[in-house]
C-alpha atoms as a PDB file:
ATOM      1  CA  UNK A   1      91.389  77.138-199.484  1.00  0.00           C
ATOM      2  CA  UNK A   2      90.075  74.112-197.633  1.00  0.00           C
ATOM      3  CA  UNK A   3      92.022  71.644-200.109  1.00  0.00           C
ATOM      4  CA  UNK A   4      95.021  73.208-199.734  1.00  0.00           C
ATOM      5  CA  UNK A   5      95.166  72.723-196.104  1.00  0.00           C
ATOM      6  CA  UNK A   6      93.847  69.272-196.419  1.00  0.00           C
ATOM      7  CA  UNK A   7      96.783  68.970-198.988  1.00  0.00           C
ATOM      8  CA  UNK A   8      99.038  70.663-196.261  1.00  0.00           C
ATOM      9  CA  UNK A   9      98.136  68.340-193.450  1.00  0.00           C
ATOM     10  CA  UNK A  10      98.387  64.763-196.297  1.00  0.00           C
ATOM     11  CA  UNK A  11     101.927  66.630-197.158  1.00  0.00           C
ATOM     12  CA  UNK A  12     103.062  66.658-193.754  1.00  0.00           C
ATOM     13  CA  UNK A  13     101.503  62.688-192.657  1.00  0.00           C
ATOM     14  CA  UNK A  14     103.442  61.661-195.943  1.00  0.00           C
ATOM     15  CA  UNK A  15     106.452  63.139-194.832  1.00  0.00           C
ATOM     16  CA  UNK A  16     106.014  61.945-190.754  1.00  0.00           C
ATOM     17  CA  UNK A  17     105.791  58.248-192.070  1.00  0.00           C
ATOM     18  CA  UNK A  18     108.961  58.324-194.387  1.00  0.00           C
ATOM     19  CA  UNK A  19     110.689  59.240-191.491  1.00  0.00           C
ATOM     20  CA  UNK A  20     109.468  56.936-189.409  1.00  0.00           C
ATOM     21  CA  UNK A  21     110.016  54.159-191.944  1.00  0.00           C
ATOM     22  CA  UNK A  22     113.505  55.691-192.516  1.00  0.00           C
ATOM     23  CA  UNK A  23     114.509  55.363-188.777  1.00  0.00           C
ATOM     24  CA  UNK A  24     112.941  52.565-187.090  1.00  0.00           C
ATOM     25  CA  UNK A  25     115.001  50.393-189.017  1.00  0.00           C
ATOM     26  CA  UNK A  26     118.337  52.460-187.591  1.00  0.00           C
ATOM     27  CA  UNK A  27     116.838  52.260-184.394  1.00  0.00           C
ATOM     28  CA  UNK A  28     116.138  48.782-184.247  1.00  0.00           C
ATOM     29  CA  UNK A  29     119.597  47.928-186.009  1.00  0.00           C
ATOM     30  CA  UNK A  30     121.361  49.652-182.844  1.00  0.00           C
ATOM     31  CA  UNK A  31     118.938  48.358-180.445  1.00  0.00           C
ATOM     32  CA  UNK A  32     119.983  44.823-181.781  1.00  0.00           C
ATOM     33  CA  UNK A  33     123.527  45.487-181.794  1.00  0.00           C
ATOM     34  CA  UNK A  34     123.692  45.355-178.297  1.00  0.00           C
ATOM     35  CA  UNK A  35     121.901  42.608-177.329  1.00  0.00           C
ATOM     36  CA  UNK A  36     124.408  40.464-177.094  1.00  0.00           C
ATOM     37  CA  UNK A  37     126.288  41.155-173.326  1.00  0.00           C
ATOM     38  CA  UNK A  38     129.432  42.328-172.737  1.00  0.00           C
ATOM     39  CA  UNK A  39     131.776  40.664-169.977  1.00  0.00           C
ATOM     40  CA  UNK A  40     134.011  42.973-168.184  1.00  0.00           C
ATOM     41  CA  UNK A  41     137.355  42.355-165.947  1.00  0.00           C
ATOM     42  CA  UNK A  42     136.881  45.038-162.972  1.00  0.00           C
ATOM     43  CA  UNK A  43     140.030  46.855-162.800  1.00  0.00           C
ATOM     44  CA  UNK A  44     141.247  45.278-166.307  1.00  0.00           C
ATOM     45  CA  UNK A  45     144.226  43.735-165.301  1.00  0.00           C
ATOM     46  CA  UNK A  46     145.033  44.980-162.672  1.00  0.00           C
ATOM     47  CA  UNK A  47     141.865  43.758-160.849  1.00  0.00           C
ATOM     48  CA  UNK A  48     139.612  44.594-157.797  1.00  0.00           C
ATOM     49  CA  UNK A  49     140.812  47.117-155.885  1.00  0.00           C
ATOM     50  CA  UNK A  50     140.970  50.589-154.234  1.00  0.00           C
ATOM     51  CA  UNK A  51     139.961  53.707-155.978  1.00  0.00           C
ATOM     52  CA  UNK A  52     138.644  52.154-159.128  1.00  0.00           C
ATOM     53  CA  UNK A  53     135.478  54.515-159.423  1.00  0.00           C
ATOM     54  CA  UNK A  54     137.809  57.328-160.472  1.00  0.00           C
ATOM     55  CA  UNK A  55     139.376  55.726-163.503  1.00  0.00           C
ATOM     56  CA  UNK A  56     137.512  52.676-164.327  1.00  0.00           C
ATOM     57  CA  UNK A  57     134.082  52.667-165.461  1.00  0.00           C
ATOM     58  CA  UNK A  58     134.676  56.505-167.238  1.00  0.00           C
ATOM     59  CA  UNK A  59     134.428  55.221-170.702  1.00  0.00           C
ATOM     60  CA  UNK A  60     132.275  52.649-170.579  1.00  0.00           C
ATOM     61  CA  UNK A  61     128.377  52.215-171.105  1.00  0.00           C
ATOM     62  CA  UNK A  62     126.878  49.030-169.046  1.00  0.00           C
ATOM     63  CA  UNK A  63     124.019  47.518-169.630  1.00  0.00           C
ATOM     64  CA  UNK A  64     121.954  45.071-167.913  1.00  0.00           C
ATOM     65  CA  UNK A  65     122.851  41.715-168.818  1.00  0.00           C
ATOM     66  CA  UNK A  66     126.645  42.741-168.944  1.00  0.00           C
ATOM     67  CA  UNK A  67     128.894  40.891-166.692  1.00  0.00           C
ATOM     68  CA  UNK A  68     131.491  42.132-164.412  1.00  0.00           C
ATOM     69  CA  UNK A  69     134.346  39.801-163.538  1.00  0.00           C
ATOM     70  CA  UNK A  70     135.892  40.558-160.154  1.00  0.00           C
ATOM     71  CA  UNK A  71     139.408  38.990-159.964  1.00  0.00           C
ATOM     72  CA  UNK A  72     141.322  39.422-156.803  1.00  0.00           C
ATOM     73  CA  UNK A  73     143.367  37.556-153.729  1.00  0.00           C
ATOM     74  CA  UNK A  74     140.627  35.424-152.099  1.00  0.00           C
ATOM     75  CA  UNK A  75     142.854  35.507-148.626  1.00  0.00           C
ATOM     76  CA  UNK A  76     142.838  39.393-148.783  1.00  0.00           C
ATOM     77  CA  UNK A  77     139.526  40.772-150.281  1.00  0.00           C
ATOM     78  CA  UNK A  78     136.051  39.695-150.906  1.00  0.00           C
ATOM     79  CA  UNK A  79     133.211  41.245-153.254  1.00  0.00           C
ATOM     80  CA  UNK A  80     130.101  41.803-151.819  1.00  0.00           C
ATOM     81  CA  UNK A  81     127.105  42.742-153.573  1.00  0.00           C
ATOM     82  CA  UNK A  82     124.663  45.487-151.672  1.00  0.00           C
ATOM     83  CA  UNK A  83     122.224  47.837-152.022  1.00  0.00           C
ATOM     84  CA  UNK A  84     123.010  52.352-152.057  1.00  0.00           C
ATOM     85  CA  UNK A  85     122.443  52.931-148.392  1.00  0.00           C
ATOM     86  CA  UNK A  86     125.520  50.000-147.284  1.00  0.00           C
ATOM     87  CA  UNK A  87     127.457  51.432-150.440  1.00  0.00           C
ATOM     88  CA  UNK A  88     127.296  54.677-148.655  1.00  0.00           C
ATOM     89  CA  UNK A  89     127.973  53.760-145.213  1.00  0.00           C
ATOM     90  CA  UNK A  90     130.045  50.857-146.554  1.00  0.00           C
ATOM     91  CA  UNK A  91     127.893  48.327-144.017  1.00  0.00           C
ATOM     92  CA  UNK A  92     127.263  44.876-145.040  1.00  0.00           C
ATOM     93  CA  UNK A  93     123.729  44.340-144.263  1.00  0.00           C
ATOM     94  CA  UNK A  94     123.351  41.306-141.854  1.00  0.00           C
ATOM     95  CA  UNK A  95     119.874  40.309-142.928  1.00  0.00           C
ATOM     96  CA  UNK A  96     119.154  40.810-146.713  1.00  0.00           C
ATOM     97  CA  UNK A  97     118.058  39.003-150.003  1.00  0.00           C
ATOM     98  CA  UNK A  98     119.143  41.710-152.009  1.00  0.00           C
ATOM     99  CA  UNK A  99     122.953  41.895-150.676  1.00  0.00           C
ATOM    100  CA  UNK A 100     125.333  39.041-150.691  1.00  0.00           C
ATOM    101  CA  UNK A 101     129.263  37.687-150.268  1.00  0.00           C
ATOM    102  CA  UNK A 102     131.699  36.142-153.116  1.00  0.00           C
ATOM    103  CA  UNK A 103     135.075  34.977-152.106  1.00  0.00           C
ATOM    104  CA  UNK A 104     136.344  32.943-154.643  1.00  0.00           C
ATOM    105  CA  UNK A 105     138.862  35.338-156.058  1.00  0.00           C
ATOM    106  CA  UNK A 106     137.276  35.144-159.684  1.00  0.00           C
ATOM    107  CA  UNK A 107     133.729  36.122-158.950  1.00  0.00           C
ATOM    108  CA  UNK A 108     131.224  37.246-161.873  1.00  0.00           C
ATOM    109  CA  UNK A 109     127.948  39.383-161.386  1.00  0.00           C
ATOM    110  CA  UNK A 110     125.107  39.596-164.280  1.00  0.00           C
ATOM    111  CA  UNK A 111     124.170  43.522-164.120  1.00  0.00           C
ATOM    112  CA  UNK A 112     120.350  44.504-163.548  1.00  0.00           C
ATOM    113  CA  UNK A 113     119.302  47.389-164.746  1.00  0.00           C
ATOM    114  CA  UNK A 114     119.931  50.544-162.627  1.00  0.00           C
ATOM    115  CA  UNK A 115     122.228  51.325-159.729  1.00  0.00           C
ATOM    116  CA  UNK A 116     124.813  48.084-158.916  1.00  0.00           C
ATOM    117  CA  UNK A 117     127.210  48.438-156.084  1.00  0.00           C
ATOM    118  CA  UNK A 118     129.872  46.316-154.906  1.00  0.00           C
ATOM    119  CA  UNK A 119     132.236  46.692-152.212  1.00  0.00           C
ATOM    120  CA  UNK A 120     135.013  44.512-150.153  1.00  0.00           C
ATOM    121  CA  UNK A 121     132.967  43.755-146.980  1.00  0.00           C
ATOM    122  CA  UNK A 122     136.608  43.108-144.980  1.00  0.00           C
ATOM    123  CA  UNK A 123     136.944  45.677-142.149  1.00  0.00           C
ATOM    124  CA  UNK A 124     138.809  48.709-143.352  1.00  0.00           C
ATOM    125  CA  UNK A 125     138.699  47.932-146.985  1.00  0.00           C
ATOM    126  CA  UNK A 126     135.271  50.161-147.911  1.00  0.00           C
ATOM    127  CA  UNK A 127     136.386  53.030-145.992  1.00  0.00           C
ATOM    128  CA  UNK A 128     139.700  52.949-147.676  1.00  0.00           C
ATOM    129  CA  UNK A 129     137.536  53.012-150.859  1.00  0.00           C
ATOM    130  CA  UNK A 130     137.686  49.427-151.976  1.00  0.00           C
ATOM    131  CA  UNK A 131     134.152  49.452-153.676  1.00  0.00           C
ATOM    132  CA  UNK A 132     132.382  50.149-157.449  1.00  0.00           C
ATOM    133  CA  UNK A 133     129.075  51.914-158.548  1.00  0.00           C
ATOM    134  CA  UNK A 134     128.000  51.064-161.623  1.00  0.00           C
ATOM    135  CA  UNK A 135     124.957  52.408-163.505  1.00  0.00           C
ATOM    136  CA  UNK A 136     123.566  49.789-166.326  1.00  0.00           C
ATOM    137  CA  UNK A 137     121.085  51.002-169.171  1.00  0.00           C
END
């Protein structure tokens, strides 16, 4: 009885490494599919503007790395780059090294892994929901 348990337990370590010999490759293939970033036009074309959290990232998976283009009217709109709690209250923060201003009209942003949000810092425009949470893997 005690070899065929021992036989049991070799039977079932044989059969854990095939699979694991059978799937890290797959695993690594994918992870190396994607290493290569991805640069995306906010809005597509028709650019940075209000409302785009309800249509435009829905079918897409960021990741950090990926770069978001912001295109827009540099005399109307700016991007600015913030942290969750001036997201929320749509508040540029006046003092931060985390948050910053683009106005250039054809701004791009390099994802970091986690929470990113952008709004337009221009009075009115946050609260008339003029601003983009994105989540990158």
């Amino acid at each position: 009885m005690v070899a065929q348990g021992r036989g049991g337990a070799a039977t079932g370590l044989v059969a854990g490494v095939v699979l694991l010999c059978v799937l890290l490759p797959i695993t690594g293939a994918a992870a190396m599919a994607r290493q290569a970033p991805r640069t995306y036009v906010v809005g597509d074309d028709k650019g940075w503007g209000r409302d785009l959290n309800s249509w435009w990232p829905k079918d897409k998976t960021f990741y950090a790395g990926d770069v978001l283009v912001f295109k827009y009217d540099k005399e109307l709109h700016d991007v600015t780059v913030l942290g969750g709690k001036g997201y929320q209250r749509c508040e540029v923060p006046r003092h931060s090294s985390k948050s910053w201003v683009m106005r250039t009209g054809n701004d791009q942003v390099t994802l970091r892994r986690g929470n990113n949000y952008f709004i337009c810092g221009l009075p009115g425009h946050c609260d008339k929901n003029m601003k983009l949470a994105i989540k990158a893997w």
